[in-house]
PDB file of N, CA and C in Angstrom:
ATOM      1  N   UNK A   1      30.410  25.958-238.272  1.00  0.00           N
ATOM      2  CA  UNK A   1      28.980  25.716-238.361  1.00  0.00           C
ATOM      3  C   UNK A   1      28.676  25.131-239.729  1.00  0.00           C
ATOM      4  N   UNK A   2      28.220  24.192-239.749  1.00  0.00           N
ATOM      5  CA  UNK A   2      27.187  23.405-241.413  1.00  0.00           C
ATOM      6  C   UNK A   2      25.936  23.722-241.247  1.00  0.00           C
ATOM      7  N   UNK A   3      25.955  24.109-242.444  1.00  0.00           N
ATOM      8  CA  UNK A   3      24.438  24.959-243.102  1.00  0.00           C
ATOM      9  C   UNK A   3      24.596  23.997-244.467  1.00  0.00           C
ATOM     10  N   UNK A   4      23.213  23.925-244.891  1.00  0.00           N
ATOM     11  CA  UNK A   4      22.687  23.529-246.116  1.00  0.00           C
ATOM     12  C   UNK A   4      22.034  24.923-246.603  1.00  0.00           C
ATOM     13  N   UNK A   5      22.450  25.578-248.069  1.00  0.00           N
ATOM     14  CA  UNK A   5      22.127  26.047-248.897  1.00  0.00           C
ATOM     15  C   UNK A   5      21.064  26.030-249.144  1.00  0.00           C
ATOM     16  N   UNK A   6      20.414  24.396-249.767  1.00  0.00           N
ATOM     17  CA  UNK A   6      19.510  24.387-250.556  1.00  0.00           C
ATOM     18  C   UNK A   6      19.456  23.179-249.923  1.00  0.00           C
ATOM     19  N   UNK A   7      18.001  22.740-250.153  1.00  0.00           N
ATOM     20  CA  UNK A   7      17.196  21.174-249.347  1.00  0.00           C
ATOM     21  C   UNK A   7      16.749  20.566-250.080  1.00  0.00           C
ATOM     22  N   UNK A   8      16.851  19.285-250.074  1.00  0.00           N
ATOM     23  CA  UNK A   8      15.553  18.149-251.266  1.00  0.00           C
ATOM     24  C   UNK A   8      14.110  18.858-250.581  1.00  0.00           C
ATOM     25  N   UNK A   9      13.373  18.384-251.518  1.00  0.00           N
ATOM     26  CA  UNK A   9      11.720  19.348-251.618  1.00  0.00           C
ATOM     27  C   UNK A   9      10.817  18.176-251.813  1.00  0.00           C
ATOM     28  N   UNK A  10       9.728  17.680-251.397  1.00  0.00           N
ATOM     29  CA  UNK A  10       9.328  16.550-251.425  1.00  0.00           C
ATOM     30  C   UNK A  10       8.187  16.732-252.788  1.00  0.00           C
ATOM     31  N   UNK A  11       7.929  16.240-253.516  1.00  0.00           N
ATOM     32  CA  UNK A  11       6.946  15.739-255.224  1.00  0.00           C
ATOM     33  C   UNK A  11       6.829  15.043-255.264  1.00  0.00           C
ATOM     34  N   UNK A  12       6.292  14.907-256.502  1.00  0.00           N
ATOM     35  CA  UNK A  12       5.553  13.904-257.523  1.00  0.00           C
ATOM     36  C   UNK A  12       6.710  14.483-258.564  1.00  0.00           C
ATOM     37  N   UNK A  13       7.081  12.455-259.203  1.00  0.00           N
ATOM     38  CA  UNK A  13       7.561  13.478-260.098  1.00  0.00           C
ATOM     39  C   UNK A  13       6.934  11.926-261.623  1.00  0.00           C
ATOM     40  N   UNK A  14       7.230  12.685-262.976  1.00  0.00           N
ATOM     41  CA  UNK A  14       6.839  12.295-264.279  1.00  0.00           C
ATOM     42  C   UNK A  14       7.474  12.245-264.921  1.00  0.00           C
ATOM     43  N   UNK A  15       8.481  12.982-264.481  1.00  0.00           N
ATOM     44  CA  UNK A  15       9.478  12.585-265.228  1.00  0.00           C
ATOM     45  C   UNK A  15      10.554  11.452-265.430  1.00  0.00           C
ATOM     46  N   UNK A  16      11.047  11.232-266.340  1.00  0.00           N
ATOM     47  CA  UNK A  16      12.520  10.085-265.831  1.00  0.00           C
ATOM     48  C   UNK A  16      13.185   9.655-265.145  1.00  0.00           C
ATOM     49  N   UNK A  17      13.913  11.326-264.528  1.00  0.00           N
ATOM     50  CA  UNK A  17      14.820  11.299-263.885  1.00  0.00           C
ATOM     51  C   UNK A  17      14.660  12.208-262.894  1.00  0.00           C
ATOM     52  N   UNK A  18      15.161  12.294-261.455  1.00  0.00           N
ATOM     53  CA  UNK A  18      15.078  12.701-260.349  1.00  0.00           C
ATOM     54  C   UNK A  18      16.077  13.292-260.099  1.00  0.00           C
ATOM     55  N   UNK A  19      16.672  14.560-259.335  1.00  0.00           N
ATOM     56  CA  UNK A  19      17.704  14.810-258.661  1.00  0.00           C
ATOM     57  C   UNK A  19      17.353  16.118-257.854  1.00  0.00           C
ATOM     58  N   UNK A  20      18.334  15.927-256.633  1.00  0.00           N
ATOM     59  CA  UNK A  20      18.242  16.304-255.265  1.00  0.00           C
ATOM     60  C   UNK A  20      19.445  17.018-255.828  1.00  0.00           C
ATOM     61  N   UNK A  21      19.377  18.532-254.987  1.00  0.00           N
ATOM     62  CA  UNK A  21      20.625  19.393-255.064  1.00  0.00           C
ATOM     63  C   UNK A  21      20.993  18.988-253.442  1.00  0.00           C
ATOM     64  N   UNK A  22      22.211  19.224-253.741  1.00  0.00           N
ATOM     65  CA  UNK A  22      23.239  19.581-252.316  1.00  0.00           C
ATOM     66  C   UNK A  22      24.077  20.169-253.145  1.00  0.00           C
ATOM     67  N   UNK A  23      24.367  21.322-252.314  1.00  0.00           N
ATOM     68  CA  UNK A  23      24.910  22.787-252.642  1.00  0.00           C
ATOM     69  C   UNK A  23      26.015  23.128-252.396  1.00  0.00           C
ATOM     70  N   UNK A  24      27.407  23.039-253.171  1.00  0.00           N
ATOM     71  CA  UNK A  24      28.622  23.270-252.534  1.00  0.00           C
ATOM     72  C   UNK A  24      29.087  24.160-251.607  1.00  0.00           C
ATOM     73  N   UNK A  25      30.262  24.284-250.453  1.00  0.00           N
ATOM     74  CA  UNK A  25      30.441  24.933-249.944  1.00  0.00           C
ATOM     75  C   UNK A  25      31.862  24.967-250.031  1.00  0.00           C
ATOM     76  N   UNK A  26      32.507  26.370-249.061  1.00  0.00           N
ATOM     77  CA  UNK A  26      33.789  26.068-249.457  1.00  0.00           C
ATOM     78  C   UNK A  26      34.937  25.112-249.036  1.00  0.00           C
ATOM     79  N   UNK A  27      34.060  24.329-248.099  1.00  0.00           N
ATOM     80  CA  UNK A  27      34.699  22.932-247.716  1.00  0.00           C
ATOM     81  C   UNK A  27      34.626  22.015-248.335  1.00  0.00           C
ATOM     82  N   UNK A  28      33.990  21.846-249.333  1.00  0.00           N
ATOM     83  CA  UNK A  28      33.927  20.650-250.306  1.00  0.00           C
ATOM     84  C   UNK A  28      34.920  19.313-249.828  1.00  0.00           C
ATOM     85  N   UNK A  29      36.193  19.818-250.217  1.00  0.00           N
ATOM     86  CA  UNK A  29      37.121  18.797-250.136  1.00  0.00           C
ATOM     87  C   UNK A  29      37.203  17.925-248.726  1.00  0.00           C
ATOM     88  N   UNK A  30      36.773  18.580-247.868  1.00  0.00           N
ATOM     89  CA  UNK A  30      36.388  18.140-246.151  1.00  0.00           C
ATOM     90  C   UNK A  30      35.281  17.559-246.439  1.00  0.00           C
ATOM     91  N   UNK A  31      34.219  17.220-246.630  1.00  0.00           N
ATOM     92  CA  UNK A  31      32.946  16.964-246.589  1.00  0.00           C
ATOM     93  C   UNK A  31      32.801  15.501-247.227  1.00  0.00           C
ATOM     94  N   UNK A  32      32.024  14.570-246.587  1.00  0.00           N
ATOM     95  CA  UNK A  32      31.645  13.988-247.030  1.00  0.00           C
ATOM     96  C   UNK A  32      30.041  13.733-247.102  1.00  0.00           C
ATOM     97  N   UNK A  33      29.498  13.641-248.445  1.00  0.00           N
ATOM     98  CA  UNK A  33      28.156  14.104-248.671  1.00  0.00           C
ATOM     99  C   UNK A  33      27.672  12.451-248.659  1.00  0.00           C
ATOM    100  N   UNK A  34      26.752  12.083-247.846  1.00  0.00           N
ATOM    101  CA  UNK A  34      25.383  10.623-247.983  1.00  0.00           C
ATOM    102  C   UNK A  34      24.374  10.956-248.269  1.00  0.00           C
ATOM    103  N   UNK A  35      23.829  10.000-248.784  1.00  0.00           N
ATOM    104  CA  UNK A  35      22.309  10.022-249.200  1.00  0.00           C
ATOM    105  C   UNK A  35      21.548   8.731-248.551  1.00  0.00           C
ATOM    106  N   UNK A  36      20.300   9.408-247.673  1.00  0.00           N
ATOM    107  CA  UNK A  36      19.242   8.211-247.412  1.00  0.00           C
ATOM    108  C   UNK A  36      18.172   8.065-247.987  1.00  0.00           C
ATOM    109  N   UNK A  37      17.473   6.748-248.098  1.00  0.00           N
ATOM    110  CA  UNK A  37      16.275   6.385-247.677  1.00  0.00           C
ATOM    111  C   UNK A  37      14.930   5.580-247.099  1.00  0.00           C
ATOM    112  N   UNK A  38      14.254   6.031-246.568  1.00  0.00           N
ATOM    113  CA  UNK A  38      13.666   5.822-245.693  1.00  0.00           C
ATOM    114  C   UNK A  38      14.214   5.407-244.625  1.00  0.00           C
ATOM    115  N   UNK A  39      15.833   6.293-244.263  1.00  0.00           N
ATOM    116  CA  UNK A  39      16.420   6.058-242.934  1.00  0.00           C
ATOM    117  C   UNK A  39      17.304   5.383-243.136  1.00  0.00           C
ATOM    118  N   UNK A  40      17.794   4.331-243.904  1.00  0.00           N
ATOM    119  CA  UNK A  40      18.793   3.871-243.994  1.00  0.00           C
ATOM    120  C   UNK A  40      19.632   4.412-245.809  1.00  0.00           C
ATOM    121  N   UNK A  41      20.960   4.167-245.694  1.00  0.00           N
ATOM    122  CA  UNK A  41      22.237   4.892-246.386  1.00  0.00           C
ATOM    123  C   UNK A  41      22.184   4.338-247.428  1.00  0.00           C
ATOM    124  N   UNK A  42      21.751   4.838-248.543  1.00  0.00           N
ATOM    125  CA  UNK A  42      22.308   4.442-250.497  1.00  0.00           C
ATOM    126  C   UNK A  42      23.321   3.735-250.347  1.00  0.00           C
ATOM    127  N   UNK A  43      22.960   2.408-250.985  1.00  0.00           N
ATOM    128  CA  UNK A  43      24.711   2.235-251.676  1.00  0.00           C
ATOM    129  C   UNK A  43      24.745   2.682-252.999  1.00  0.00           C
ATOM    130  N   UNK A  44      25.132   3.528-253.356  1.00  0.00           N
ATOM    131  CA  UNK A  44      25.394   3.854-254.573  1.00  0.00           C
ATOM    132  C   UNK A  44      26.622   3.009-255.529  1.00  0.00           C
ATOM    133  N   UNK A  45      27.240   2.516-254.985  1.00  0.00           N
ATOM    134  CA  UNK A  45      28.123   1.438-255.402  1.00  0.00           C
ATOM    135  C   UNK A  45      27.580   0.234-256.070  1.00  0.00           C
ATOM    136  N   UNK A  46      26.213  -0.230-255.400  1.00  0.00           N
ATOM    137  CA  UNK A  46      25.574  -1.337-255.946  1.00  0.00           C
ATOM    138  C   UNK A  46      24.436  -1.036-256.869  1.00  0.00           C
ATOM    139  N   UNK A  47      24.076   0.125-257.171  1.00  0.00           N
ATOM    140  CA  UNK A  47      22.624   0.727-258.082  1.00  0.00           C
ATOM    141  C   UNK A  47      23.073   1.057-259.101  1.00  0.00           C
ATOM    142  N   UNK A  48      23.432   1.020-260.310  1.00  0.00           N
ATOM    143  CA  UNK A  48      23.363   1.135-261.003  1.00  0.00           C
ATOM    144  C   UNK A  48      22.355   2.842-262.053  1.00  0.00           C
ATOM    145  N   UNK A  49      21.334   3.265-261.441  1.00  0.00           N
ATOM    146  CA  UNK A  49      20.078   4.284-261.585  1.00  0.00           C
ATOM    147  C   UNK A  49      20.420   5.196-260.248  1.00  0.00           C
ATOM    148  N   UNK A  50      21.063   5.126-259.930  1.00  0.00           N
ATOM    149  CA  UNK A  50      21.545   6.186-258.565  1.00  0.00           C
ATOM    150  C   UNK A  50      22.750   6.461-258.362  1.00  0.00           C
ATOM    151  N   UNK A  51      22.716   8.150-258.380  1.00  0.00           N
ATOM    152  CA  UNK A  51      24.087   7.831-258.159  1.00  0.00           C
ATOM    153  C   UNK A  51      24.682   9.601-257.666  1.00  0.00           C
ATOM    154  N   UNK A  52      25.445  10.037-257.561  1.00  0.00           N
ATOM    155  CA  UNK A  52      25.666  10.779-256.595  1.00  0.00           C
ATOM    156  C   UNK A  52      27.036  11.886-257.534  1.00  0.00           C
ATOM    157  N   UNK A  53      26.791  12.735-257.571  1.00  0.00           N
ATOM    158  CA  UNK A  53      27.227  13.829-258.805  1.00  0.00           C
ATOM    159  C   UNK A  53      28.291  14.194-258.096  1.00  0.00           C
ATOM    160  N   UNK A  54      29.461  14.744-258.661  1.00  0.00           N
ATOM    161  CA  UNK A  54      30.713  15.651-258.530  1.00  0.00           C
ATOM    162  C   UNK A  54      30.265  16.940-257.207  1.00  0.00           C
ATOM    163  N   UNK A  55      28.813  17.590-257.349  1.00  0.00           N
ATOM    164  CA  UNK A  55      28.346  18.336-256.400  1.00  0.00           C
ATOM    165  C   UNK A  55      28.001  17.400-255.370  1.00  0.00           C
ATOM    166  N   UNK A  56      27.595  16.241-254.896  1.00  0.00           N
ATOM    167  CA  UNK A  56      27.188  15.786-254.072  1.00  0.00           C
ATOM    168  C   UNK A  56      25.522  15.637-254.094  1.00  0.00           C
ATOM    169  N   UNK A  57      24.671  16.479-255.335  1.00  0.00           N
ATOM    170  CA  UNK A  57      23.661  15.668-255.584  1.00  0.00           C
ATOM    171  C   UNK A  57      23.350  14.184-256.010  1.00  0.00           C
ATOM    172  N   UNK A  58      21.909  13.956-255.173  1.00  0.00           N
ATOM    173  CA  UNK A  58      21.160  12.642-255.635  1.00  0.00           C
ATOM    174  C   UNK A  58      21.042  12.727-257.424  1.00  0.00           C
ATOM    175  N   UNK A  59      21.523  11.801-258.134  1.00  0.00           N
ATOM    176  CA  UNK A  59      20.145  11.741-259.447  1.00  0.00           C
ATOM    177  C   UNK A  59      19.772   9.922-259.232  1.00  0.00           C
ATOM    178  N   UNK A  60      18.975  10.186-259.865  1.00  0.00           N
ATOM    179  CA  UNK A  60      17.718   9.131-260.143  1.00  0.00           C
ATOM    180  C   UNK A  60      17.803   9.270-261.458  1.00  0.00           C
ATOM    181  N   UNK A  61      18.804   7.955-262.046  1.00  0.00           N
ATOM    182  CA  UNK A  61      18.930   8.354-263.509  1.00  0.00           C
ATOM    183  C   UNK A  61      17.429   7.890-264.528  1.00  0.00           C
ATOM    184  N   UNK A  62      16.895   6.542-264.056  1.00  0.00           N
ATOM    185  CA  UNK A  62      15.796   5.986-264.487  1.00  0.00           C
ATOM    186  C   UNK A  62      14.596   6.061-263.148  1.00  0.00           C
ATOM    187  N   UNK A  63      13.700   6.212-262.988  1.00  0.00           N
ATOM    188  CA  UNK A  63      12.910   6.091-261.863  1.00  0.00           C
ATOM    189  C   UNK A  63      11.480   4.864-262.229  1.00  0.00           C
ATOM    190  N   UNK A  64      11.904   4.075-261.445  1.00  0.00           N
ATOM    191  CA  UNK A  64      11.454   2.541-261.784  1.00  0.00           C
ATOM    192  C   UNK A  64       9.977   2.973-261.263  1.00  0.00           C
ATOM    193  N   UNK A  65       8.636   2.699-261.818  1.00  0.00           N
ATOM    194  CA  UNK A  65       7.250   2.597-261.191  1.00  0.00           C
ATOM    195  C   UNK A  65       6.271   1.614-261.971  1.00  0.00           C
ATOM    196  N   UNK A  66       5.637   0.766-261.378  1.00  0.00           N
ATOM    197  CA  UNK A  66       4.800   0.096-262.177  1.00  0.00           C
ATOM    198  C   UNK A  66       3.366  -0.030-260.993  1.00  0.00           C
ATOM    199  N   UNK A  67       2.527  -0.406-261.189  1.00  0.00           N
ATOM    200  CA  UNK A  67       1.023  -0.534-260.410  1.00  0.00           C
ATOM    201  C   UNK A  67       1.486  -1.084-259.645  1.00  0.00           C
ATOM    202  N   UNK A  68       2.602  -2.160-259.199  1.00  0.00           N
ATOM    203  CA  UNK A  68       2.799  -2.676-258.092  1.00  0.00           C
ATOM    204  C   UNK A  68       3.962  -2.600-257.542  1.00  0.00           C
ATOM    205  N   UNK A  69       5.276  -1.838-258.714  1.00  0.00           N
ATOM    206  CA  UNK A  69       6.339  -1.765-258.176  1.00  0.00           C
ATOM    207  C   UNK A  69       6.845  -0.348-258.109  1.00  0.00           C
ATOM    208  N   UNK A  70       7.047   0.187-257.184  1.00  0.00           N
ATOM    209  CA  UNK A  70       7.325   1.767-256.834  1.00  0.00           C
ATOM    210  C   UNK A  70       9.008   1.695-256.196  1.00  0.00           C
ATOM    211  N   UNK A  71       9.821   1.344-256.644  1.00  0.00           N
ATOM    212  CA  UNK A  71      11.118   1.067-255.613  1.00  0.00           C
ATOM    213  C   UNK A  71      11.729   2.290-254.974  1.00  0.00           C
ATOM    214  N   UNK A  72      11.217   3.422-256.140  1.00  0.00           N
ATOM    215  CA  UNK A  72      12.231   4.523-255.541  1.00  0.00           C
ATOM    216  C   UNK A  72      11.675   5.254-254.703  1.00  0.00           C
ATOM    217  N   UNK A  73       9.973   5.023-254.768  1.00  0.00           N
ATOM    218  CA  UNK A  73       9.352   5.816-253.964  1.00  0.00           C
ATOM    219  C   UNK A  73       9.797   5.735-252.427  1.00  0.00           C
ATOM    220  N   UNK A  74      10.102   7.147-251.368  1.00  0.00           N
ATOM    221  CA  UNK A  74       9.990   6.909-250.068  1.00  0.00           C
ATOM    222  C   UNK A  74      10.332   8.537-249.522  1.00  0.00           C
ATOM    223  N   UNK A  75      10.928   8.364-248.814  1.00  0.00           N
ATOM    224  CA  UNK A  75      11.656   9.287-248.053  1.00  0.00           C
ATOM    225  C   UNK A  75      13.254   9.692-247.848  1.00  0.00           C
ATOM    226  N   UNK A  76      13.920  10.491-248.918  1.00  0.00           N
ATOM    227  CA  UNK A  76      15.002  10.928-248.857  1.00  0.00           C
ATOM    228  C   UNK A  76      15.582  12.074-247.992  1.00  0.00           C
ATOM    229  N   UNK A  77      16.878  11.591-247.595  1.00  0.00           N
ATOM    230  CA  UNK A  77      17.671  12.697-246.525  1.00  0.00           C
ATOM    231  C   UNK A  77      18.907  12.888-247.621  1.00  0.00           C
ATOM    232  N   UNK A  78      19.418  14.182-247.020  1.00  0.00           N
ATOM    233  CA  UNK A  78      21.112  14.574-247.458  1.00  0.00           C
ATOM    234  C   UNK A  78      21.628  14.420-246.273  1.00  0.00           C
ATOM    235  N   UNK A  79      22.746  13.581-245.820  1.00  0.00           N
ATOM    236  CA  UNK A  79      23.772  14.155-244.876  1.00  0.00           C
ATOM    237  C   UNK A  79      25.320  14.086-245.152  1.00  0.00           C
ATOM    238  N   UNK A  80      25.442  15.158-244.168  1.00  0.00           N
ATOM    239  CA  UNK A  80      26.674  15.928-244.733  1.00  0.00           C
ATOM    240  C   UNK A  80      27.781  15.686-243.598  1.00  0.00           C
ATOM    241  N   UNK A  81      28.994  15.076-243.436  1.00  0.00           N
ATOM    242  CA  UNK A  81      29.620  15.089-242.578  1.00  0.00           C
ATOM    243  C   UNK A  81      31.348  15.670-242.720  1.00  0.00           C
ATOM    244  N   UNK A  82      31.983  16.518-241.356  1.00  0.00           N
ATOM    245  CA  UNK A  82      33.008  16.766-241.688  1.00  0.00           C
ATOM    246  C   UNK A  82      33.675  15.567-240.274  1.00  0.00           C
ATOM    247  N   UNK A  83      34.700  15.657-241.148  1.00  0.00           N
ATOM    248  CA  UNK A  83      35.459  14.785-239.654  1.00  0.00           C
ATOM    249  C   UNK A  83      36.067  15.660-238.377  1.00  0.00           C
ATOM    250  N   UNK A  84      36.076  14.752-237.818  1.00  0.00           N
ATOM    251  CA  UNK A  84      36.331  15.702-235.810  1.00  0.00           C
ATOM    252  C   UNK A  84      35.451  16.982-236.449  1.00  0.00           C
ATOM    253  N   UNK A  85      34.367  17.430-236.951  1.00  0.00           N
ATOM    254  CA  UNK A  85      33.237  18.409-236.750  1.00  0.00           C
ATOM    255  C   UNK A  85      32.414  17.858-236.424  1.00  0.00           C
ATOM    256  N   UNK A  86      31.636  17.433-237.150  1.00  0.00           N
ATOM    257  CA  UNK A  86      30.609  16.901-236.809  1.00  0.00           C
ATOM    258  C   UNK A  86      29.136  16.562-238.247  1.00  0.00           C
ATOM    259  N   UNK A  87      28.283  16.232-237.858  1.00  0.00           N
ATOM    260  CA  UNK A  87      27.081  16.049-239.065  1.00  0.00           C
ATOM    261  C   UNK A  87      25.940  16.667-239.148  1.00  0.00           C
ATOM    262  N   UNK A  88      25.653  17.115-240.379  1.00  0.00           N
ATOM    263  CA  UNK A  88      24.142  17.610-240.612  1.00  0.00           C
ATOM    264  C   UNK A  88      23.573  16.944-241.354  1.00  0.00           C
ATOM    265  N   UNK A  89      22.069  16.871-241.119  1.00  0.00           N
ATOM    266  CA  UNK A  89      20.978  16.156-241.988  1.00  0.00           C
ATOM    267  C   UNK A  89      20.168  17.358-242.130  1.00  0.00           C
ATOM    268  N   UNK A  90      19.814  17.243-243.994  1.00  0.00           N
ATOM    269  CA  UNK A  90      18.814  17.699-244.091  1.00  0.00           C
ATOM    270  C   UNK A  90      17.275  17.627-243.714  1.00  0.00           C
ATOM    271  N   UNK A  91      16.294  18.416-244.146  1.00  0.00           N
ATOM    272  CA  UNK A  91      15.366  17.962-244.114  1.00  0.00           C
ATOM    273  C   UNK A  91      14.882  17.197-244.564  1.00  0.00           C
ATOM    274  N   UNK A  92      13.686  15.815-244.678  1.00  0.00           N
ATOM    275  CA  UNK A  92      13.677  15.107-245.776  1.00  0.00           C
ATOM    276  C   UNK A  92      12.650  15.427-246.816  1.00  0.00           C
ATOM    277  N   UNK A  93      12.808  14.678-247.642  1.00  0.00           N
ATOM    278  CA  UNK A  93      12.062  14.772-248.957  1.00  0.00           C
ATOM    279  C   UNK A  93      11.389  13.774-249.278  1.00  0.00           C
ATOM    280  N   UNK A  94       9.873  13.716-249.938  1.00  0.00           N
ATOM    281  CA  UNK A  94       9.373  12.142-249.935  1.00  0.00           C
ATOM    282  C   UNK A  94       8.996  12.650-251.738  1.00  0.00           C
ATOM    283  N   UNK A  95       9.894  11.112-252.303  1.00  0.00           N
ATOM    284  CA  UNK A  95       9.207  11.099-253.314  1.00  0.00           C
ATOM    285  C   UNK A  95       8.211  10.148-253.907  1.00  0.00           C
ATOM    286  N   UNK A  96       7.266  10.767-254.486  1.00  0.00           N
ATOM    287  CA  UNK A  96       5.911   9.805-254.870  1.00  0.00           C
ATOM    288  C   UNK A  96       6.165  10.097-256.385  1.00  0.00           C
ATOM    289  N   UNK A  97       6.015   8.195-256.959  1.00  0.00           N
ATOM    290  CA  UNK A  97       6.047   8.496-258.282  1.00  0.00           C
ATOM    291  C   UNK A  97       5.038   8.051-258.434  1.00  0.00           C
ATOM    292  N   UNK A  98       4.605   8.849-260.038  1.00  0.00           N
ATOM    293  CA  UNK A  98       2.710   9.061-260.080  1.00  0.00           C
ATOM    294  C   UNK A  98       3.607   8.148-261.411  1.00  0.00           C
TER     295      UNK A  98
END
């Protein structure tokens, strides 16, 4: 059975930097942890300000906002997959940057 620990929480945030827990388990080494948003999969490979921790948390190293440009703002998921098991998605999280 996959359980999530702990869930992204949806805010406002003011600060800099952003990050989403995903919560180790003792499968770690089985697991492969993704991050969405607004439904479709991070590349974290191509962002440079995103990026995806040793735990399998989101950070949001810079969080880009201007009066017309909001990029990071949306709707984030965690999913978690084991192979021949199967996948869980978290709940999602929407972030609004003020």
């Amino acid at each position: 059975v996959l359980i999530f620990e702990a869930l992204p929480r949806s805010g406002s945030r003011l600060n800099p930097s952003t990050r989403w827990p995903y919560v180790a388990s003792p499968l770690d080494a089985l697991v492969r942890v993704e991050w969405k948003k607004d439904g479709t999969f991070l590349n974290l490979v191509a962002d440079d300000r995103k990026r995806q921790l040793g735990d399998g948390s989101l950070l949001i190293s810079t969080v880009v906002h201007s009066k017309h440009n909001k990029p990071d703002e949306g709707v984030y998921q965690c999913v978690a997959t084991i192979d021949n098991l199967g996948t869980i998605s978290s709940r999602t999280a929407r972030l609004t940057v003020a």
